[in-house]
Protein backbone atom coordinates (compact mmCIF):
# COMPACT_ATOMS: atom_id res chain seq x y z
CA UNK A 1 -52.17 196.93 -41.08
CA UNK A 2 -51.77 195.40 -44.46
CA UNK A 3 -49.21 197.61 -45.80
CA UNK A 4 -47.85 196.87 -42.70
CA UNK A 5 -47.77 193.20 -42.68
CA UNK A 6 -46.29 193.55 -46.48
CA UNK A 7 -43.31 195.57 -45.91
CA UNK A 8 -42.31 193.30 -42.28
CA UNK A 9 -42.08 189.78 -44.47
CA UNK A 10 -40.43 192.04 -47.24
CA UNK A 11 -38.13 193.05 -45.11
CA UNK A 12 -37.79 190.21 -42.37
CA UNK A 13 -36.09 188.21 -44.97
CA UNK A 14 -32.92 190.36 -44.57
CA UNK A 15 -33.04 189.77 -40.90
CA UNK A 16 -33.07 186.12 -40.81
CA UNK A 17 -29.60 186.73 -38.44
CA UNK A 18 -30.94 189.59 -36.11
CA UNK A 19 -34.39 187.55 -35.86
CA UNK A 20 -33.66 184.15 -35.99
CA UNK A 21 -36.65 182.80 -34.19
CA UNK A 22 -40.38 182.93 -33.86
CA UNK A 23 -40.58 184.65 -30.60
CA UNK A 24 -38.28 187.16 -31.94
CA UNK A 25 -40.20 187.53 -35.14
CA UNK A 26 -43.22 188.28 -33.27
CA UNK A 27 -42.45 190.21 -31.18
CA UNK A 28 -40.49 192.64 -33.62
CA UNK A 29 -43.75 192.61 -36.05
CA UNK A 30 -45.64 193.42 -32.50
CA UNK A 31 -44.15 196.54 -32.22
CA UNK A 32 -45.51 198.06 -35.48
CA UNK A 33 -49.06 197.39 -34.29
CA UNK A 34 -51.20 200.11 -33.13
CA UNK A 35 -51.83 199.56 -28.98
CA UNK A 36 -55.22 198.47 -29.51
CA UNK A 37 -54.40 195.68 -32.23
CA UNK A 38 -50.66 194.30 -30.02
CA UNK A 39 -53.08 193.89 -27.23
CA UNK A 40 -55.19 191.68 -29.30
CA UNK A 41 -52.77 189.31 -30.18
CA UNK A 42 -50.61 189.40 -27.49
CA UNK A 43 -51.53 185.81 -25.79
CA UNK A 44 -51.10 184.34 -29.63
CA UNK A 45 -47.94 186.01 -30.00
CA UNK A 46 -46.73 184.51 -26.73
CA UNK A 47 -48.10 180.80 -27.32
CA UNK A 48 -45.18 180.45 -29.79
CA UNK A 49 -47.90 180.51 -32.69
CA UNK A 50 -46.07 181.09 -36.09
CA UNK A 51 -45.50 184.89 -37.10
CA UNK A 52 -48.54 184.16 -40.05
CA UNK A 53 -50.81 183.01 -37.27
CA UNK A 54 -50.10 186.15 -35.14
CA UNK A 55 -50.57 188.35 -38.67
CA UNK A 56 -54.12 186.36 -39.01
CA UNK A 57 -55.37 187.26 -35.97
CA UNK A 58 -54.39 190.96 -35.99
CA UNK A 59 -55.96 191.57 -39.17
CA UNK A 60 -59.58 189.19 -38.00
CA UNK A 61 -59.63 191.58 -34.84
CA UNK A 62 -58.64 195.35 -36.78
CA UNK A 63 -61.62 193.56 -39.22
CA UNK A 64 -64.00 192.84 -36.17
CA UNK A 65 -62.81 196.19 -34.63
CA UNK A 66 -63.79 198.10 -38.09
CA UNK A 67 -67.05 196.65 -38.28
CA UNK A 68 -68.08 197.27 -34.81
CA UNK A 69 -67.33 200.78 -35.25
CA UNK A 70 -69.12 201.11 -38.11
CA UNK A 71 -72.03 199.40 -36.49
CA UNK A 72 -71.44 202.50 -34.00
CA UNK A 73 -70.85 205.36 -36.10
CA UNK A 74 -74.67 204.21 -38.15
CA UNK A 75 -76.27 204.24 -34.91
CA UNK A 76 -75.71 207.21 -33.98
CA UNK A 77 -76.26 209.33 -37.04
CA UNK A 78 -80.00 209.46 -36.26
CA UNK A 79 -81.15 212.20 -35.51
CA UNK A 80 -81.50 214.04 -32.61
CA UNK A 81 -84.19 215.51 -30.08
């Protein structure tokens, strides 16, 4: 998501005329996101919030999401039966 993030406001600059609002910002950068992580931020995205406050909370929930999982994935590396 990162990478991500880093190439969109690298290359957002040069679009200043195709996207020249916020909805239309976000909702470009929204389409790069995985399902899982547009879904998130979706209701942020759609509040008019800036396109930095929609790229903050995609990468607190794909942080959240990661350490969830790896909450998962250690319990259930015991072993078994």
């Amino acid at each position: 998501m990162i990478e991500y993030k880093i190439q969109f406001y690298a290359l957002s600059r040069y679009a200043m005329v195709i996207l020249p609002d916020k909805a239309k910002m976000n909702k470009r950068f929204m389409r790069g996101l995985t399902l899982r992580i547009r879904e998130a931020v979706f209701v942020v995205a759609q509040s008019g919030a800036s396109l930095q406050r929609v790229v903050e909370t995609a990468k607190e929930f794909e942080l959240i999401h990661r350490e969830q999982y790896g909450d998962l994935r250690g319990k259930r590396s015991g072993t078994s039966g």
